[in-house]
ModelCIF file with pLDDT and N, C-alpha, C, O atoms, coordinates in Angstrom:
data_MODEL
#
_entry.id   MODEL 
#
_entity.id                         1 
_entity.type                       polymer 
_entity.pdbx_number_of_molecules   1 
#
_entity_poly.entity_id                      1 
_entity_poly.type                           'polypeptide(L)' 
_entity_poly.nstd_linkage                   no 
_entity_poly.nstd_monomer                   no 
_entity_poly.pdbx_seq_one_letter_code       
;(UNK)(UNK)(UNK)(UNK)(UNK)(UNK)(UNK)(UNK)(UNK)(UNK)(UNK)(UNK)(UNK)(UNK)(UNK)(UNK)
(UNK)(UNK)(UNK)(UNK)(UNK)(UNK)(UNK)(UNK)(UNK)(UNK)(UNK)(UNK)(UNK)(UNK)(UNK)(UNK)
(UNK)(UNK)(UNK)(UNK)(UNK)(UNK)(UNK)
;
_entity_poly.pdbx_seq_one_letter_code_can   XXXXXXXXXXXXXXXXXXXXXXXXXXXXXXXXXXXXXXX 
_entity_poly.pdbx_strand_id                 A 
#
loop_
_entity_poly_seq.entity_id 
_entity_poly_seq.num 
_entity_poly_seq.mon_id 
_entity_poly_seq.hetero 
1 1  UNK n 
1 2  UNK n 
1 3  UNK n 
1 4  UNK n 
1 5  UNK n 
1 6  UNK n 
1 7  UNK n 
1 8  UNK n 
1 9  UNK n 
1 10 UNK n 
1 11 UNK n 
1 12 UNK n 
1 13 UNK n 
1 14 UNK n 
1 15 UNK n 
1 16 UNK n 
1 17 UNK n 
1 18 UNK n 
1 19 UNK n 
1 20 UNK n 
1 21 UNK n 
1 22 UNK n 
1 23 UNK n 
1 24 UNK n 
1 25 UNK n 
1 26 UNK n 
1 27 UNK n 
1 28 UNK n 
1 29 UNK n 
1 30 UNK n 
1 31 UNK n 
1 32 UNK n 
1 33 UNK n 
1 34 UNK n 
1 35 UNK n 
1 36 UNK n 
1 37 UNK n 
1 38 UNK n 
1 39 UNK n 
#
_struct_asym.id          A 
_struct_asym.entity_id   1 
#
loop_
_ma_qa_metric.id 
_ma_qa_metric.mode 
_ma_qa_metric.name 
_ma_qa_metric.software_group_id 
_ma_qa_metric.type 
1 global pLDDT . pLDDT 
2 local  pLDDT . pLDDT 
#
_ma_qa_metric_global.metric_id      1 
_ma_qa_metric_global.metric_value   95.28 
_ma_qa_metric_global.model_id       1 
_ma_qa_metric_global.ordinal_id     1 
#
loop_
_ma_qa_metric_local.label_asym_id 
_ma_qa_metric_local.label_comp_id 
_ma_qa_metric_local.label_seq_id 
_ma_qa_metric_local.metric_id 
_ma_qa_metric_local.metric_value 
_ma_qa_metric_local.model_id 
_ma_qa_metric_local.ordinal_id 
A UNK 1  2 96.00 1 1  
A UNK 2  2 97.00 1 2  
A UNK 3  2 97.00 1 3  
A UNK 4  2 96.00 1 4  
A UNK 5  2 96.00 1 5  
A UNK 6  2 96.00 1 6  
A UNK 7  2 96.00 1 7  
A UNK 8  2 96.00 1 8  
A UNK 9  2 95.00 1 9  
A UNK 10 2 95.00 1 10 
A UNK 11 2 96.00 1 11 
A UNK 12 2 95.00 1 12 
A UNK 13 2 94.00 1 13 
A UNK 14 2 94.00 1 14 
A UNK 15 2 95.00 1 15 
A UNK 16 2 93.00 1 16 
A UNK 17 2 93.00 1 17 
A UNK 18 2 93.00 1 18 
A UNK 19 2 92.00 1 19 
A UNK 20 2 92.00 1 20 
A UNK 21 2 92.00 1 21 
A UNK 22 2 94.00 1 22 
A UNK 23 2 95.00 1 23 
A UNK 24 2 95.00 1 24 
A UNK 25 2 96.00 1 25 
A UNK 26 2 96.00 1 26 
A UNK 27 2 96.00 1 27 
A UNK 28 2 97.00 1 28 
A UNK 29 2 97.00 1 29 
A UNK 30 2 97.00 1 30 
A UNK 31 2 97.00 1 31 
A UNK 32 2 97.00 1 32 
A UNK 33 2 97.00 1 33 
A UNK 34 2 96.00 1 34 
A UNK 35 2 96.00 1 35 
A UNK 36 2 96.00 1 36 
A UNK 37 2 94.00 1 37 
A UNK 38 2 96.00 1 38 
A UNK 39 2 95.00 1 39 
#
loop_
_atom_site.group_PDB 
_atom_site.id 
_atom_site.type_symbol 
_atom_site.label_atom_id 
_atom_site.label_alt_id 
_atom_site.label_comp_id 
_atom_site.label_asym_id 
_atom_site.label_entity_id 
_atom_site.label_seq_id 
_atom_site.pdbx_PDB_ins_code 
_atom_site.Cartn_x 
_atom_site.Cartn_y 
_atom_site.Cartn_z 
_atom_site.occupancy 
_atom_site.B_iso_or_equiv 
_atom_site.pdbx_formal_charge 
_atom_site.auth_seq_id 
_atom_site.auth_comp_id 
_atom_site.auth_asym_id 
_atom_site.auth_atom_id 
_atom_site.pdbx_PDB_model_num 
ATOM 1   N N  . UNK A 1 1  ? -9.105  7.634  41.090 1.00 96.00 ? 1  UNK A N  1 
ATOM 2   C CA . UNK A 1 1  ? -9.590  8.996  41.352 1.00 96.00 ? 1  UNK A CA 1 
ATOM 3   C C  . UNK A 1 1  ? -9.168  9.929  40.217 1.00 96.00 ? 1  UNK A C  1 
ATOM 4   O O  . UNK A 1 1  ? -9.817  10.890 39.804 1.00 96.00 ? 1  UNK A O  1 
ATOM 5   N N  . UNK A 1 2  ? -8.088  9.538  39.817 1.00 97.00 ? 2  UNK A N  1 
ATOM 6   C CA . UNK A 1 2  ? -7.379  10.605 38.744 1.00 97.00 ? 2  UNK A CA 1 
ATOM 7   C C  . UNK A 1 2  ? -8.175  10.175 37.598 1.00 97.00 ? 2  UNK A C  1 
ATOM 8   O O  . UNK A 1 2  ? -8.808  11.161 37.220 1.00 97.00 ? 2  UNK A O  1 
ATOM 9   N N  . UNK A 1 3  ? -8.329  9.576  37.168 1.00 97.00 ? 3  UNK A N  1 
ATOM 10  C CA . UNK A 1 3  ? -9.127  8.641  36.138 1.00 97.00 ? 3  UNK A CA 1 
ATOM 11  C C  . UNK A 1 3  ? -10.544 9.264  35.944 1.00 97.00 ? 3  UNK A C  1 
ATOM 12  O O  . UNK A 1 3  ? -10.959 9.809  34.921 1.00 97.00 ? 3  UNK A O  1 
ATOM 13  N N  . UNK A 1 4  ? -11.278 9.062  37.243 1.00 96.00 ? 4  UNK A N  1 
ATOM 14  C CA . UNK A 1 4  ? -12.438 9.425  36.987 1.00 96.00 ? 4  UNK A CA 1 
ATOM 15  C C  . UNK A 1 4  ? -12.669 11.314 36.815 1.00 96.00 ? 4  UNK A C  1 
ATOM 16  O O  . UNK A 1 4  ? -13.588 11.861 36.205 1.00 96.00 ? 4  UNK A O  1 
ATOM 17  N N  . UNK A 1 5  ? -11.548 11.985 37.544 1.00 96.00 ? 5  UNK A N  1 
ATOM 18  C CA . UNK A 1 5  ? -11.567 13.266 37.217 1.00 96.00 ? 5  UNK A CA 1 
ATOM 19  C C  . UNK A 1 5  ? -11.115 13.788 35.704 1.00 96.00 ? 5  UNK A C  1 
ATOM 20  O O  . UNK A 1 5  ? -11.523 14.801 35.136 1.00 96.00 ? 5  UNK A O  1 
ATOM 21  N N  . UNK A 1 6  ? -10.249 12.903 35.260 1.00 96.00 ? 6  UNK A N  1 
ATOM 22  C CA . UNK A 1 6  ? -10.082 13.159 33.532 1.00 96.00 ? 6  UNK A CA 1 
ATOM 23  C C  . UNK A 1 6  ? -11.240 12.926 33.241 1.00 96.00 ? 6  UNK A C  1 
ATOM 24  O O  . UNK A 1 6  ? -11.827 13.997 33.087 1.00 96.00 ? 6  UNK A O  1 
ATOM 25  N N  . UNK A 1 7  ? -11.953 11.991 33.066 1.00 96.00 ? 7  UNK A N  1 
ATOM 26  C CA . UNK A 1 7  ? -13.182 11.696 32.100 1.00 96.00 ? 7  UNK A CA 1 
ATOM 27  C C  . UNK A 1 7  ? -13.780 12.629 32.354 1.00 96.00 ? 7  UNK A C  1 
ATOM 28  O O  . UNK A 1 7  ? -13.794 13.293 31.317 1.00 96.00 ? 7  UNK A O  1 
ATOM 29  N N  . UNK A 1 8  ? -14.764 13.566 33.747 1.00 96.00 ? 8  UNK A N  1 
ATOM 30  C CA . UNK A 1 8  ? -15.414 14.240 34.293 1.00 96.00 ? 8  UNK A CA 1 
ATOM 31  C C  . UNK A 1 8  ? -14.825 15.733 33.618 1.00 96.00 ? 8  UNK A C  1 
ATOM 32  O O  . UNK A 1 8  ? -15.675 16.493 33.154 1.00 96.00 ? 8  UNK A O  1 
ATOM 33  N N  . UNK A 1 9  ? -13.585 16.081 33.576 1.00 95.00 ? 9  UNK A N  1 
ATOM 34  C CA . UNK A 1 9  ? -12.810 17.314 32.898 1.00 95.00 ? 9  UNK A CA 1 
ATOM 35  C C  . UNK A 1 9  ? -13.755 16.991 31.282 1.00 95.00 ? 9  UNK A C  1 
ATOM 36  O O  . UNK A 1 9  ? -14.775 17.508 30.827 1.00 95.00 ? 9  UNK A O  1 
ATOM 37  N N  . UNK A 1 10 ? -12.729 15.773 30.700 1.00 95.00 ? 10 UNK A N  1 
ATOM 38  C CA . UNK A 1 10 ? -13.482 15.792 29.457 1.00 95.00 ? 10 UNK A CA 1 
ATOM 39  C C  . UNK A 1 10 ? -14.554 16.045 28.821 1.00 95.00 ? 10 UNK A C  1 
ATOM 40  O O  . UNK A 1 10 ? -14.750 16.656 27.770 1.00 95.00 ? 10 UNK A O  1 
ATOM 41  N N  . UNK A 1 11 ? -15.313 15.471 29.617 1.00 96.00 ? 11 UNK A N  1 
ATOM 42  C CA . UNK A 1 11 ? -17.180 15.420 29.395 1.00 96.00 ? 11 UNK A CA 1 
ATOM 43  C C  . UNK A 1 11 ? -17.473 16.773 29.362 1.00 96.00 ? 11 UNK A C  1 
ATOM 44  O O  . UNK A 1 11 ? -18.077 17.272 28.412 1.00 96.00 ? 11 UNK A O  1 
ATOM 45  N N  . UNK A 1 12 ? -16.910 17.719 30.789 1.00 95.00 ? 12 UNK A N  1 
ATOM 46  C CA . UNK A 1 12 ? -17.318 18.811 30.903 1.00 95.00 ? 12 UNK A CA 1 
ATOM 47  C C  . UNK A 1 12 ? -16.417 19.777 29.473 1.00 95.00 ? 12 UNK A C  1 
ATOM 48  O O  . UNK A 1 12 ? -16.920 20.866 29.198 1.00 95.00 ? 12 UNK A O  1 
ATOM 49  N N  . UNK A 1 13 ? -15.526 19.465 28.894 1.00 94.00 ? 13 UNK A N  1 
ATOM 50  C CA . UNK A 1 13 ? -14.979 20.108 27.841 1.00 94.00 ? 13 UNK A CA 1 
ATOM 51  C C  . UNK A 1 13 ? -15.770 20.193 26.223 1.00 94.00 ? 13 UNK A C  1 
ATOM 52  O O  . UNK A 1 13 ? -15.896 21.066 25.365 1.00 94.00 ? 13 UNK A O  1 
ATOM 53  N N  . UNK A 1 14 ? -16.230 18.646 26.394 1.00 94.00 ? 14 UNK A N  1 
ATOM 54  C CA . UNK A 1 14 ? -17.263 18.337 25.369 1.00 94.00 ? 14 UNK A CA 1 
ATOM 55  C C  . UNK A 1 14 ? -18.447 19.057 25.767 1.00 94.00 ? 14 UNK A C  1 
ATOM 56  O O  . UNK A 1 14 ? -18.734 19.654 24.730 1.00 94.00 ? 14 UNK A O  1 
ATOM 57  N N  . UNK A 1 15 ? -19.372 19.393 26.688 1.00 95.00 ? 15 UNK A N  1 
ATOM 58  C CA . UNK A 1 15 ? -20.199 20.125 27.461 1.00 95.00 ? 15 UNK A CA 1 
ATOM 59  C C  . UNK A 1 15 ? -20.015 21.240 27.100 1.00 95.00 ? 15 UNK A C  1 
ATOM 60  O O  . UNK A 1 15 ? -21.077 21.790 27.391 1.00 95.00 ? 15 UNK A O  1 
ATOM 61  N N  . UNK A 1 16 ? -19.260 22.111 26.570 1.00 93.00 ? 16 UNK A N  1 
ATOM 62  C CA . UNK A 1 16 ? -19.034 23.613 26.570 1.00 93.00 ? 16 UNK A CA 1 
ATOM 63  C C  . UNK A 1 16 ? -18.367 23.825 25.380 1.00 93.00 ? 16 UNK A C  1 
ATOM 64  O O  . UNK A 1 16 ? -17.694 24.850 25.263 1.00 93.00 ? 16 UNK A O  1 
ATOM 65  N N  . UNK A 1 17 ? -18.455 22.864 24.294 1.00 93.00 ? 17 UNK A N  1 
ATOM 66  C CA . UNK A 1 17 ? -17.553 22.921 23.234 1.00 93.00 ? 17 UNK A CA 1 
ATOM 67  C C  . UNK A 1 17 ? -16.579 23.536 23.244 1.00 93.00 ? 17 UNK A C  1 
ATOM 68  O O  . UNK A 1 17 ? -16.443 24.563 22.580 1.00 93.00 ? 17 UNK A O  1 
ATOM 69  N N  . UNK A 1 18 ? -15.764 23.089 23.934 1.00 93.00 ? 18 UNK A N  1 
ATOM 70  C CA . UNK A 1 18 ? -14.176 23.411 24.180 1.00 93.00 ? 18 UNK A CA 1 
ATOM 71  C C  . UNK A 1 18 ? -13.475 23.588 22.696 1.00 93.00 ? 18 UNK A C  1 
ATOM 72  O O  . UNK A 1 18 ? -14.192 23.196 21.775 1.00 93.00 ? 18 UNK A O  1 
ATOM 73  N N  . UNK A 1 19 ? -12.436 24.014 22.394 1.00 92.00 ? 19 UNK A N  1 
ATOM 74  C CA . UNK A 1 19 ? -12.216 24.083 20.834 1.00 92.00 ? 19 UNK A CA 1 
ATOM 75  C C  . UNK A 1 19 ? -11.354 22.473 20.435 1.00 92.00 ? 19 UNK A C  1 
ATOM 76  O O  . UNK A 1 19 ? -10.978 21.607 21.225 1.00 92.00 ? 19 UNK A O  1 
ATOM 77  N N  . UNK A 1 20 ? -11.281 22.499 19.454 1.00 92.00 ? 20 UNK A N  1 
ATOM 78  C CA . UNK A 1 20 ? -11.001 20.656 19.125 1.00 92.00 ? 20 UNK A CA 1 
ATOM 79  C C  . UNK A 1 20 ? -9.278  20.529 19.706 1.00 92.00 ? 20 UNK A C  1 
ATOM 80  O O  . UNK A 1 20 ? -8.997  19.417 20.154 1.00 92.00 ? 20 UNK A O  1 
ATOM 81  N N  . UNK A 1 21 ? -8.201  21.530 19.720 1.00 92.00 ? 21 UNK A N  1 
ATOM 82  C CA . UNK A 1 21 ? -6.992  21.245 20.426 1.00 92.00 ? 21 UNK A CA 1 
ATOM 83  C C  . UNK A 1 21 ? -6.984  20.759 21.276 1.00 92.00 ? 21 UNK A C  1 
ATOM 84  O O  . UNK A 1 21 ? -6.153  19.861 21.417 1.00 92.00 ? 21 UNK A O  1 
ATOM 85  N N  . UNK A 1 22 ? -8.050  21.119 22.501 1.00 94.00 ? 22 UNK A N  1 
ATOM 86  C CA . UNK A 1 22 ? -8.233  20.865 23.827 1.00 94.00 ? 22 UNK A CA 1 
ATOM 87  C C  . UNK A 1 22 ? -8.666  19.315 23.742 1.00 94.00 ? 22 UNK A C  1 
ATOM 88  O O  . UNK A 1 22 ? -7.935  18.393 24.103 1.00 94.00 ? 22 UNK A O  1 
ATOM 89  N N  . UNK A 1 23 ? -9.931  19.169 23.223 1.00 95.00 ? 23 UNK A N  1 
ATOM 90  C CA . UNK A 1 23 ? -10.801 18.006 23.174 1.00 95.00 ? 23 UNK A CA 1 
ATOM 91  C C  . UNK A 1 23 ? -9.713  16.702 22.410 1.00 95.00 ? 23 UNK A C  1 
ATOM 92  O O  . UNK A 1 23 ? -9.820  15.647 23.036 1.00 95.00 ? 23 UNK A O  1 
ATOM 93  N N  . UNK A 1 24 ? -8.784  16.619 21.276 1.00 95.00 ? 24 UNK A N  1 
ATOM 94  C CA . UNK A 1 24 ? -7.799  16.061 21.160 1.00 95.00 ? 24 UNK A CA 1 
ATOM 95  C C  . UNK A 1 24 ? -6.699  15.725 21.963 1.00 95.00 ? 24 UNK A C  1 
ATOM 96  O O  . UNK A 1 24 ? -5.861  14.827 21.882 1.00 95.00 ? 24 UNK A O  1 
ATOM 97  N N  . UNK A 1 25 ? -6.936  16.894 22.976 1.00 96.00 ? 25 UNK A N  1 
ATOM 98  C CA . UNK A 1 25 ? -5.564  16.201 23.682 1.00 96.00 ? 25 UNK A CA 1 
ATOM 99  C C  . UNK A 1 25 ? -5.910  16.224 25.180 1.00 96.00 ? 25 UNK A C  1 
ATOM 100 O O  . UNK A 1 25 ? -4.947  16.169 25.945 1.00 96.00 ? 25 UNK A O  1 
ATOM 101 N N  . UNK A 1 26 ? -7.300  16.309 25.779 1.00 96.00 ? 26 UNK A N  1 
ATOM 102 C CA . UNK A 1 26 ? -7.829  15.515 26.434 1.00 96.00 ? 26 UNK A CA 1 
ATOM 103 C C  . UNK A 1 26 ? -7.736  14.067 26.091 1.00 96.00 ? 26 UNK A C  1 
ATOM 104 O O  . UNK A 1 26 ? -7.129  13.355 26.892 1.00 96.00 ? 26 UNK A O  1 
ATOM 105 N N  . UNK A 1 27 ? -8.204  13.569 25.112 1.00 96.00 ? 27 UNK A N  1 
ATOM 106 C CA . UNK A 1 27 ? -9.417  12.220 24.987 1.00 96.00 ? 27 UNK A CA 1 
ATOM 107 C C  . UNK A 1 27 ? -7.704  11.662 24.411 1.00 96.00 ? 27 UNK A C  1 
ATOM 108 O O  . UNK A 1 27 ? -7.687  10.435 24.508 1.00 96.00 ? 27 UNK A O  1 
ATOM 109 N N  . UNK A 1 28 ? -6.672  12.063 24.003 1.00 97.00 ? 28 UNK A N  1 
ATOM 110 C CA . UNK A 1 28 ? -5.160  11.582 24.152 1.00 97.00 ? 28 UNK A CA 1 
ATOM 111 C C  . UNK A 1 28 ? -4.582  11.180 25.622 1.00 97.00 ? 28 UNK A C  1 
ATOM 112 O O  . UNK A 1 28 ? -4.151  10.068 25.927 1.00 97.00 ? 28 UNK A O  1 
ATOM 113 N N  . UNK A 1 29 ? -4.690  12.675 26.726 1.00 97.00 ? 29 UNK A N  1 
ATOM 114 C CA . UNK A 1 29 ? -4.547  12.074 28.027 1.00 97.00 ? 29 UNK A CA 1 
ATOM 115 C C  . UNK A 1 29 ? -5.336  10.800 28.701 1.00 97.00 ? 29 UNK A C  1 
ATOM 116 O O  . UNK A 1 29 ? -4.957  10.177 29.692 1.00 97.00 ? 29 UNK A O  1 
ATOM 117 N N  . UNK A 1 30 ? -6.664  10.533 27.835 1.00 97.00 ? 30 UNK A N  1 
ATOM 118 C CA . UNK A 1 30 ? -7.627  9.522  28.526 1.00 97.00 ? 30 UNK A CA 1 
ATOM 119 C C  . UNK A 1 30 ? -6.815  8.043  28.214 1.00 97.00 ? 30 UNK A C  1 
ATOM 120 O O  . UNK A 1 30 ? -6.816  7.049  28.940 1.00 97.00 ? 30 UNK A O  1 
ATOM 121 N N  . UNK A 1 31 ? -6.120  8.221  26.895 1.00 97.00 ? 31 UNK A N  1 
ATOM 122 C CA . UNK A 1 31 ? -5.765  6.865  26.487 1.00 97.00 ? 31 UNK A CA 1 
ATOM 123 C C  . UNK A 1 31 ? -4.251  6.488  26.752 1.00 97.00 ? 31 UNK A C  1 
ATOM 124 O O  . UNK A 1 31 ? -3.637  5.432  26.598 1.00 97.00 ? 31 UNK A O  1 
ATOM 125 N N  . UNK A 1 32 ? -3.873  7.743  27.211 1.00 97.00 ? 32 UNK A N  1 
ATOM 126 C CA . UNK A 1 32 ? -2.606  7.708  27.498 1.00 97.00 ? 32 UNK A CA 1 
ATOM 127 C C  . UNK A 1 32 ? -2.801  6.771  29.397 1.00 97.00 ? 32 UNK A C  1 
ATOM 128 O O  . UNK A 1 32 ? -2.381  5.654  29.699 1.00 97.00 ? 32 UNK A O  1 
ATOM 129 N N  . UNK A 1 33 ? -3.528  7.722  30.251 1.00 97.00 ? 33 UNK A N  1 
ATOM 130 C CA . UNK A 1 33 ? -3.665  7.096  31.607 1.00 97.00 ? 33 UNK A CA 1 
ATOM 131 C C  . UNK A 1 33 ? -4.328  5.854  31.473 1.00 97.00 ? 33 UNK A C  1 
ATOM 132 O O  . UNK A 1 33 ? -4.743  5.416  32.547 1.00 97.00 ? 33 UNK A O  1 
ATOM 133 N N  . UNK A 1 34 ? -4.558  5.141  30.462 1.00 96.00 ? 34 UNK A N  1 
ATOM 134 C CA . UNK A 1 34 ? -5.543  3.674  30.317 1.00 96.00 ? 34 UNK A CA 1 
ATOM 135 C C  . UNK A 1 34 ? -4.235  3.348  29.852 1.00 96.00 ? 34 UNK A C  1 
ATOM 136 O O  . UNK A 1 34 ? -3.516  3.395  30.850 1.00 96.00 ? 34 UNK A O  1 
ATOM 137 N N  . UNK A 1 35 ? -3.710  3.113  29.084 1.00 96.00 ? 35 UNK A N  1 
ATOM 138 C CA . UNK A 1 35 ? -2.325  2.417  28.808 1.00 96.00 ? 35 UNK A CA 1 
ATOM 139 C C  . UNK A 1 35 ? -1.289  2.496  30.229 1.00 96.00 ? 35 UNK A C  1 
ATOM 140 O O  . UNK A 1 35 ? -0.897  1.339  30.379 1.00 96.00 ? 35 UNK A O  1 
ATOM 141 N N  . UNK A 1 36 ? -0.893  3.070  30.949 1.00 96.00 ? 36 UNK A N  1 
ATOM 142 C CA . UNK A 1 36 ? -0.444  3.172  31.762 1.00 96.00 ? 36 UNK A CA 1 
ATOM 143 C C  . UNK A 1 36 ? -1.427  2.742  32.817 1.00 96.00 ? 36 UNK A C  1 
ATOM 144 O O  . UNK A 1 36 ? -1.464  1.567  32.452 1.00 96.00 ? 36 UNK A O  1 
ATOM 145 N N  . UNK A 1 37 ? -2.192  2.774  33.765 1.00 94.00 ? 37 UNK A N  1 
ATOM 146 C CA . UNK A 1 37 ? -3.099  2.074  34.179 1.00 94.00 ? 37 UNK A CA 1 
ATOM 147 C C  . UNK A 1 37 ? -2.888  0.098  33.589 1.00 94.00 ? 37 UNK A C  1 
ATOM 148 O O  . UNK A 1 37 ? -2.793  -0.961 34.210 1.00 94.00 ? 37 UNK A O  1 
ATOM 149 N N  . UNK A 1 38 ? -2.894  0.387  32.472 1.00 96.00 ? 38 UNK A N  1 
ATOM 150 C CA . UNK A 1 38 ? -2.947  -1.647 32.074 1.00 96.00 ? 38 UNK A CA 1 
ATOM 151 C C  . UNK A 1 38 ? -1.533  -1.444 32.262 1.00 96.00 ? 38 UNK A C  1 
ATOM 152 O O  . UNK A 1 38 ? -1.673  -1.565 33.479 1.00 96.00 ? 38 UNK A O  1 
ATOM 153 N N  . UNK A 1 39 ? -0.233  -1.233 32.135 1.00 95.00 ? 39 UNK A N  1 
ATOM 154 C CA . UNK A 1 39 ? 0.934   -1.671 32.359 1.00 95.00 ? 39 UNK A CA 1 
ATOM 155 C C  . UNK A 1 39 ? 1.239   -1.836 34.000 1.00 95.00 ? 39 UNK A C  1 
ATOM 156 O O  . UNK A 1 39 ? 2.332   -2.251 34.387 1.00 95.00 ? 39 UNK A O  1 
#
């Protein structure tokens, strides 16, 4: 659930051209909860 609401945040950040700080450290939280998720 948490998972699919990051991506859905993201998309919608990319959607509204969020400024690139944000969008970097989104698509960081995405790979951060996928590494954790596989451990």
């Amino acid at each position: 659930a948490y998972f699919g609401l990051l991506v859905a945040t993201t998309v919608a950040f990319l959607a509204v051209r969020a400024p690139r700080r944000l969008l970097v450290r989104s698509w960081v939280l995405v790979g951060v909860t996928l590494a954790q998720g596989l451990i």
